[in-house]
C-alpha atoms as a PDB file:
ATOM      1  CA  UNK A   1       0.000   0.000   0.000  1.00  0.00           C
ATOM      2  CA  UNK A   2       1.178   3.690  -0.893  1.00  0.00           C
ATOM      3  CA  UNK A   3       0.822   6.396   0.491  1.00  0.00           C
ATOM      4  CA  UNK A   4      -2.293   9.079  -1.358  1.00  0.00           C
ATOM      5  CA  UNK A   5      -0.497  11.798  -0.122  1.00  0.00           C
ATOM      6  CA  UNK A   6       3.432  11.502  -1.397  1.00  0.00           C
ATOM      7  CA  UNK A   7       3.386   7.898  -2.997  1.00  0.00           C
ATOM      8  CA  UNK A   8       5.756   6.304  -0.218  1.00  0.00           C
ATOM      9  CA  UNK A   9       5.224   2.882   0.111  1.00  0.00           C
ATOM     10  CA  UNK A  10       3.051   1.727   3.623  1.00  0.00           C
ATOM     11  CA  UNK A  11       3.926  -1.919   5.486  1.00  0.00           C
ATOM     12  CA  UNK A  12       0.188  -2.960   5.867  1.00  0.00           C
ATOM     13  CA  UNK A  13      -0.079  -1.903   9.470  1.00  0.00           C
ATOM     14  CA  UNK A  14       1.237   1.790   9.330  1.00  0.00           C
ATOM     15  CA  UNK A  15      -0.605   4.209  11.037  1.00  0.00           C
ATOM     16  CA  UNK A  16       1.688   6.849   9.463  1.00  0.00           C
ATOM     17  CA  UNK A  17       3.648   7.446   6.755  1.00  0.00           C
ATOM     18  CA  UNK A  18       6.713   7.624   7.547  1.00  0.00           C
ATOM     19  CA  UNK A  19       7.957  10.069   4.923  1.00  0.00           C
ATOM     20  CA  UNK A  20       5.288  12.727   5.012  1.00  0.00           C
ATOM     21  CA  UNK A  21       3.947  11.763   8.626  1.00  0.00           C
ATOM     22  CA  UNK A  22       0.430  11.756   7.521  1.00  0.00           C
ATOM     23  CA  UNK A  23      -2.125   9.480   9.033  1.00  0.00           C
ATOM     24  CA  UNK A  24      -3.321   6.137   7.155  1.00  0.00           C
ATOM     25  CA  UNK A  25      -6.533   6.995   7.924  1.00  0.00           C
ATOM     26  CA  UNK A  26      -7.070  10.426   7.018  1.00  0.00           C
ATOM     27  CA  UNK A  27      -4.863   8.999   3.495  1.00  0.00           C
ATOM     28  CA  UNK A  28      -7.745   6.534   2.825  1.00  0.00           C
ATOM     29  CA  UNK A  29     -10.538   8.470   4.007  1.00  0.00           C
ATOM     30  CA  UNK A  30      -9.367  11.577   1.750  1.00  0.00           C
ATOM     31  CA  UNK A  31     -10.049  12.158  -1.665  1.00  0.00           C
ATOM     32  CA  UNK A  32     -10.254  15.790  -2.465  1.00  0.00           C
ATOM     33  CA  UNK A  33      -7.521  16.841  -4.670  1.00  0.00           C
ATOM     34  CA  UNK A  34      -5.988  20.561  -3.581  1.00  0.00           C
ATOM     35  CA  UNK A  35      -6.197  23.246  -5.917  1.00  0.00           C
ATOM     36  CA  UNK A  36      -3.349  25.063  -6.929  1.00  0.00           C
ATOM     37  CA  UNK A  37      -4.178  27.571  -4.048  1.00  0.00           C
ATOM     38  CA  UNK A  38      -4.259  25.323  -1.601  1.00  0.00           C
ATOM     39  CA  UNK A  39      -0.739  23.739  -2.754  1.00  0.00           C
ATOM     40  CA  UNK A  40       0.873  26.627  -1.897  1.00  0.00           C
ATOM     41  CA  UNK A  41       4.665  26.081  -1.074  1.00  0.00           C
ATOM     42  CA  UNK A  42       4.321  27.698   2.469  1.00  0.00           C
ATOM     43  CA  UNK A  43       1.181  25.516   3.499  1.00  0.00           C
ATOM     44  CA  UNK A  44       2.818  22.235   1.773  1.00  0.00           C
ATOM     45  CA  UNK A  45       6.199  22.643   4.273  1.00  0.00           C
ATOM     46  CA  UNK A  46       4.761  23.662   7.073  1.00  0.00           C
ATOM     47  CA  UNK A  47       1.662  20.539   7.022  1.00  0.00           C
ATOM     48  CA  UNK A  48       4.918  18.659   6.138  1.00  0.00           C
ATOM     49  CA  UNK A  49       6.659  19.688   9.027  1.00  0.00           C
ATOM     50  CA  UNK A  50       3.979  19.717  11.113  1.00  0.00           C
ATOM     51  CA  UNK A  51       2.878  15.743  10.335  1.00  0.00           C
ATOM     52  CA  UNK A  52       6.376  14.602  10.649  1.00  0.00           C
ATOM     53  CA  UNK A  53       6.794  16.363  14.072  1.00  0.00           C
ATOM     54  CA  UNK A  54       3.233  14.679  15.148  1.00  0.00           C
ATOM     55  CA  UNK A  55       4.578  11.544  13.358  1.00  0.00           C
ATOM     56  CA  UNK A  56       7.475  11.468  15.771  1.00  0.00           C
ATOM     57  CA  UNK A  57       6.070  12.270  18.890  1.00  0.00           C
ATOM     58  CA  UNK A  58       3.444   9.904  19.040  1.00  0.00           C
ATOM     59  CA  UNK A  59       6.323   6.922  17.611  1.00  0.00           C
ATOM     60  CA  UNK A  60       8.670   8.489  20.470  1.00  0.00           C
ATOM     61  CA  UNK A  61       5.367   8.574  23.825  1.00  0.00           C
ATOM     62  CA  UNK A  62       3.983   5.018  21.929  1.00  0.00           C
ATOM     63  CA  UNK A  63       7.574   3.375  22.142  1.00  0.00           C
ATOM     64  CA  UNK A  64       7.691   5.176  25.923  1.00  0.00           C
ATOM     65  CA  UNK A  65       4.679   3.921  27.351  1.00  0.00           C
ATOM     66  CA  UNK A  66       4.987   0.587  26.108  1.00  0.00           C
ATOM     67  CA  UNK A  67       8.172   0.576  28.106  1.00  0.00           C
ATOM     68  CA  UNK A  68       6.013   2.257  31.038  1.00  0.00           C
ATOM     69  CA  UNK A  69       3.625  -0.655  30.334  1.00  0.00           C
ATOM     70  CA  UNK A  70       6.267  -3.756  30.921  1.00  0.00           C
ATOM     71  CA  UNK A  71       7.925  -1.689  34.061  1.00  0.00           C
ATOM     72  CA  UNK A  72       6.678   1.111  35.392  1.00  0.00           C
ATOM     73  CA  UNK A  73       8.679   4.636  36.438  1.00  0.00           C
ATOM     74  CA  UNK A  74       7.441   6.899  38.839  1.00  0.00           C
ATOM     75  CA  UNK A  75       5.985   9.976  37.439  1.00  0.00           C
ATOM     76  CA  UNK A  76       8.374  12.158  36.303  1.00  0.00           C
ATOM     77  CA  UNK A  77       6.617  15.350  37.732  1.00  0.00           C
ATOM     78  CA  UNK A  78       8.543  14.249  40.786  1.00  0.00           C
ATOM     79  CA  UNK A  79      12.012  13.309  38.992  1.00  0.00           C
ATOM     80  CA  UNK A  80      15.276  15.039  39.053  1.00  0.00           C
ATOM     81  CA  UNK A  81      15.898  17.243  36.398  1.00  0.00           C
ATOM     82  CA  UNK A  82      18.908  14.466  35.464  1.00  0.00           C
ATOM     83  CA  UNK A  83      16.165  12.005  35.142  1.00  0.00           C
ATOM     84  CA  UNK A  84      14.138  14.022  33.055  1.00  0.00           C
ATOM     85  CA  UNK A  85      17.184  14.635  30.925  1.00  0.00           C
ATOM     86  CA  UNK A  86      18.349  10.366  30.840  1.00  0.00           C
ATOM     87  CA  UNK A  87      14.564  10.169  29.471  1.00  0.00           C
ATOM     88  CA  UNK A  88      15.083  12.779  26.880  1.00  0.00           C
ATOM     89  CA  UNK A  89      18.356  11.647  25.283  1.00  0.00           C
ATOM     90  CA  UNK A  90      17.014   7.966  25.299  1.00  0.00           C
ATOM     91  CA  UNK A  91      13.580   9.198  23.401  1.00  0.00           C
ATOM     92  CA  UNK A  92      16.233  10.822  20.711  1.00  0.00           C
ATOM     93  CA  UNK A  93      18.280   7.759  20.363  1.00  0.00           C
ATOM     94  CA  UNK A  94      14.993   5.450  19.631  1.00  0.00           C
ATOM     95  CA  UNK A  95      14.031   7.970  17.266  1.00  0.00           C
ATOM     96  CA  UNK A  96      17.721   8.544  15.928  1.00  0.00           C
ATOM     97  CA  UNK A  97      17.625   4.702  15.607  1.00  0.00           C
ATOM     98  CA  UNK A  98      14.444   4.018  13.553  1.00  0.00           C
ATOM     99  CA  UNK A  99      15.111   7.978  11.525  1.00  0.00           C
ATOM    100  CA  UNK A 100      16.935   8.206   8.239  1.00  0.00           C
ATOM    101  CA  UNK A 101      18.837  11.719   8.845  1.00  0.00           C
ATOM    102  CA  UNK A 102      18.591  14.014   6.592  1.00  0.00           C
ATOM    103  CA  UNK A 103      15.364  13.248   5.781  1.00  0.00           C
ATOM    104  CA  UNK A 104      13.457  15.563   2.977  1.00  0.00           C
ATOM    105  CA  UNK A 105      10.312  16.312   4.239  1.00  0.00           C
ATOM    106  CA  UNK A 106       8.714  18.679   1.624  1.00  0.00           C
ATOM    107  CA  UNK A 107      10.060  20.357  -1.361  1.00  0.00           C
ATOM    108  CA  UNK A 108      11.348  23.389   1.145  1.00  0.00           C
ATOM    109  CA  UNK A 109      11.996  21.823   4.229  1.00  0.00           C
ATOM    110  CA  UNK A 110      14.895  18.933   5.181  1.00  0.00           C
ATOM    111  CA  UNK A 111      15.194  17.659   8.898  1.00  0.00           C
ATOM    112  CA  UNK A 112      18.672  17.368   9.480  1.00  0.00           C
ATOM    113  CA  UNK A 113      19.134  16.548  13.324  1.00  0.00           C
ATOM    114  CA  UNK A 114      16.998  15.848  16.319  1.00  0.00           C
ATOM    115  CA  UNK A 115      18.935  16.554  19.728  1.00  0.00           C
ATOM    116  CA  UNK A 116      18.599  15.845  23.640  1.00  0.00           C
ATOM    117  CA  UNK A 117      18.698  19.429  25.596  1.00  0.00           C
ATOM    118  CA  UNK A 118      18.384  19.423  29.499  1.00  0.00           C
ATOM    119  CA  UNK A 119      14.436  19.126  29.440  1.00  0.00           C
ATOM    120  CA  UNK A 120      13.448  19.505  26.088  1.00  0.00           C
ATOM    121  CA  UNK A 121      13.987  17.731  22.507  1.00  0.00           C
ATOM    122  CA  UNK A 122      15.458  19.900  19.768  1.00  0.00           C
ATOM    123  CA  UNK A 123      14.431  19.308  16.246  1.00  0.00           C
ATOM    124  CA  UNK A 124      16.427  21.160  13.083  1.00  0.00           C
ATOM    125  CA  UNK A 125      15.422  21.700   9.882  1.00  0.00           C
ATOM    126  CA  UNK A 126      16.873  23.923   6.678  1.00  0.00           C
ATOM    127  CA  UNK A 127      14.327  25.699   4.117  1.00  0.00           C
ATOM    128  CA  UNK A 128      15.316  25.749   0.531  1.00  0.00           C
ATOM    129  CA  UNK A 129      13.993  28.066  -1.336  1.00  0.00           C
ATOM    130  CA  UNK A 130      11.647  29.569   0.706  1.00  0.00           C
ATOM    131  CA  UNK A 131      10.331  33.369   0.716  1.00  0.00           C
ATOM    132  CA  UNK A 132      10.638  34.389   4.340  1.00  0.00           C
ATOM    133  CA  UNK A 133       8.640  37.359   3.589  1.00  0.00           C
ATOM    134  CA  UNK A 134       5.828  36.242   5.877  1.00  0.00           C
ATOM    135  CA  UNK A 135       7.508  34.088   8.346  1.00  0.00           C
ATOM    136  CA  UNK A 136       8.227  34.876  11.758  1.00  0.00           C
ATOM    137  CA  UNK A 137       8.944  32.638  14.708  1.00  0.00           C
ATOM    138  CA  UNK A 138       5.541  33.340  15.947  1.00  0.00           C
ATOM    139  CA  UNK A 139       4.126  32.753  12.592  1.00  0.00           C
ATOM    140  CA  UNK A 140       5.616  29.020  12.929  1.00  0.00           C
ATOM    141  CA  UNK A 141       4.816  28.240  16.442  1.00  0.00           C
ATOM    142  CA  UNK A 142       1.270  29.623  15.401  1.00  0.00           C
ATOM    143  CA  UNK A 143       0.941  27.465  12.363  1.00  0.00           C
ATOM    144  CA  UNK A 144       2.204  24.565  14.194  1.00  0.00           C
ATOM    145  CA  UNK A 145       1.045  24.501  17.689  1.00  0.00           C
ATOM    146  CA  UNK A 146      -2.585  23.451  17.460  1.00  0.00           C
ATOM    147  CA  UNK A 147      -1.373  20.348  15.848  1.00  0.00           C
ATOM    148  CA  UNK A 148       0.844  20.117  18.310  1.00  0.00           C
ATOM    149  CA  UNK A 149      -1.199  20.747  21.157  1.00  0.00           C
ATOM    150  CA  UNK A 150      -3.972  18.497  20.222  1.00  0.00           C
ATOM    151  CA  UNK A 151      -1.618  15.487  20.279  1.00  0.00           C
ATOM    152  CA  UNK A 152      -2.429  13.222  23.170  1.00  0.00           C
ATOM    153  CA  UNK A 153       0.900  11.838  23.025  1.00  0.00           C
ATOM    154  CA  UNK A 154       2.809  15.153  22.322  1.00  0.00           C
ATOM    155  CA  UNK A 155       0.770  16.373  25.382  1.00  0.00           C
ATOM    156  CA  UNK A 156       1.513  13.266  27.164  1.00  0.00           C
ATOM    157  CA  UNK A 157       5.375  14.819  27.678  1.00  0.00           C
ATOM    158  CA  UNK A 158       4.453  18.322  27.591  1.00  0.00           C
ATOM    159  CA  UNK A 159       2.790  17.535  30.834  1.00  0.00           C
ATOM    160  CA  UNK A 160       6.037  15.581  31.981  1.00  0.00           C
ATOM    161  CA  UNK A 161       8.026  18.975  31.607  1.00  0.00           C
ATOM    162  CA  UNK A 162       9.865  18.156  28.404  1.00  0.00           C
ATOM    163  CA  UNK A 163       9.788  20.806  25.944  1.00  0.00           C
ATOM    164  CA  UNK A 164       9.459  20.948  22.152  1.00  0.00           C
ATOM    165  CA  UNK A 165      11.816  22.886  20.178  1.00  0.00           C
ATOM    166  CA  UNK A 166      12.078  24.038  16.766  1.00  0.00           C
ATOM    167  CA  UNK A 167      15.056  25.206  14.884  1.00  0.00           C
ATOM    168  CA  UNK A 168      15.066  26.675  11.559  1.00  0.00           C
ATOM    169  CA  UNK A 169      18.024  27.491   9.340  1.00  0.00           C
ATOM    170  CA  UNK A 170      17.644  29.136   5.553  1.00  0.00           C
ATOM    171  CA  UNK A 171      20.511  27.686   2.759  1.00  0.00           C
ATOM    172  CA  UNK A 172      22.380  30.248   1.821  1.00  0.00           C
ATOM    173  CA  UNK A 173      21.193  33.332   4.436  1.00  0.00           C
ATOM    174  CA  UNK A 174      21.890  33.957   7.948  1.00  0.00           C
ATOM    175  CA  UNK A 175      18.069  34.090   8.505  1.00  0.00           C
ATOM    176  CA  UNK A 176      16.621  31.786  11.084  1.00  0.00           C
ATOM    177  CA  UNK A 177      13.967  30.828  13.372  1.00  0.00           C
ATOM    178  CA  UNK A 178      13.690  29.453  16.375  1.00  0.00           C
ATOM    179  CA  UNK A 179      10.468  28.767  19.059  1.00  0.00           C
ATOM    180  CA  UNK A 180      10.056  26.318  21.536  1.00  0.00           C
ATOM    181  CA  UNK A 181       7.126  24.766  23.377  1.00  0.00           C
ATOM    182  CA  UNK A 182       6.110  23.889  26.809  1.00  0.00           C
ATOM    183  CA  UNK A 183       2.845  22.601  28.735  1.00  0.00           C
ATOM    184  CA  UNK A 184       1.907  26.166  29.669  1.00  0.00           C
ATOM    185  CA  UNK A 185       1.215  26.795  25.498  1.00  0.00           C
ATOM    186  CA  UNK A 186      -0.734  24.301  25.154  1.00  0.00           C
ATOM    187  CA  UNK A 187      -3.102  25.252  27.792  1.00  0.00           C
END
């Protein structure tokens, strides 16, 4: 099976894809074809980035409580902040592990690196060319936040105090963006 959305082939029991990050579901269930407005370049990287960042968390919390599942941590509200970090890096190294990095996500955007920070896990990316005209850290963590945010499993380690950050750098200019998110923005 394919995926509708960006051809990539699908094992049979994918619940993403794991190129575009889109959901098997809403692939099979979808059959309206965008118009050329709706194709825009800016809306096709950022529902790019946006699905494979959704795509990730969810693989990352799944793979974490099925650990939680077999033995049980306590919860990390009351762990040390080194224990909260130990959890990070080894979330980054499963995804690291199962990730082909650089991966092209869009026709704009590559993901080059995902990275452990104290509380918090760092994903990069580089635009190609992009017109940054209209974009604007807040303009990203805008766009991308209420899929974010409406993530059970994303949620899931927001509430743990683990942050989500973003880090954006355009080929060939100095421009870049950076945001970051934490359980209070998703309240």
């Amino acid at each position: 099976m394919n995926c509708k959305k960006c051809q990539n082939e699908l094992s049979d029991n994918a619940k993403f894809c794991g190129k575009c990050g889109q959901k098997v579901e809403e692939i099979e269930a979808s059959t309206k074809t965008p118009t050329p407005a709706e194709g825009s370049k800016k809306k096709s990287w950022l529902g790019g980035v946006a699905g494979i960042i959704v795509f990730i968390l969810a693989f990352a919390v799944v793979r974490y409580l099925t650990q939680e599942a077999i033995s049980p941590s306590p919860n990390l509200s009351n762990q040390t902040s080194t224990e909260r970090a130990e959890l990070v890096a080894d979330t980054v190294k499963e995804i690291k592990s199962t990730t082909a990095l650089p991966a092209q996500i869009d026709e704009v955007t590559t993901w080059n690196d995902i990275t452990a920070q104290p509380n918090a896990i760092r994903y990069h990316y580089t635009l190609h060319d992009v017109d940054t005209n209209s974009l604007s850290n807040t303009y990203l963590k805008n766009f991308i936040g209420p899929n974010l945010c409406s993530n059970k499993d994303t949620r899931y380690l927001l509430d743990q105090g683990i942050g989500m950050e973003y880090s954006y750098a355009v080929q060939g200019s100095a421009q870049s963006y950076f945001f970051s998110f934490t359980k209070l923005d998703c309240q």
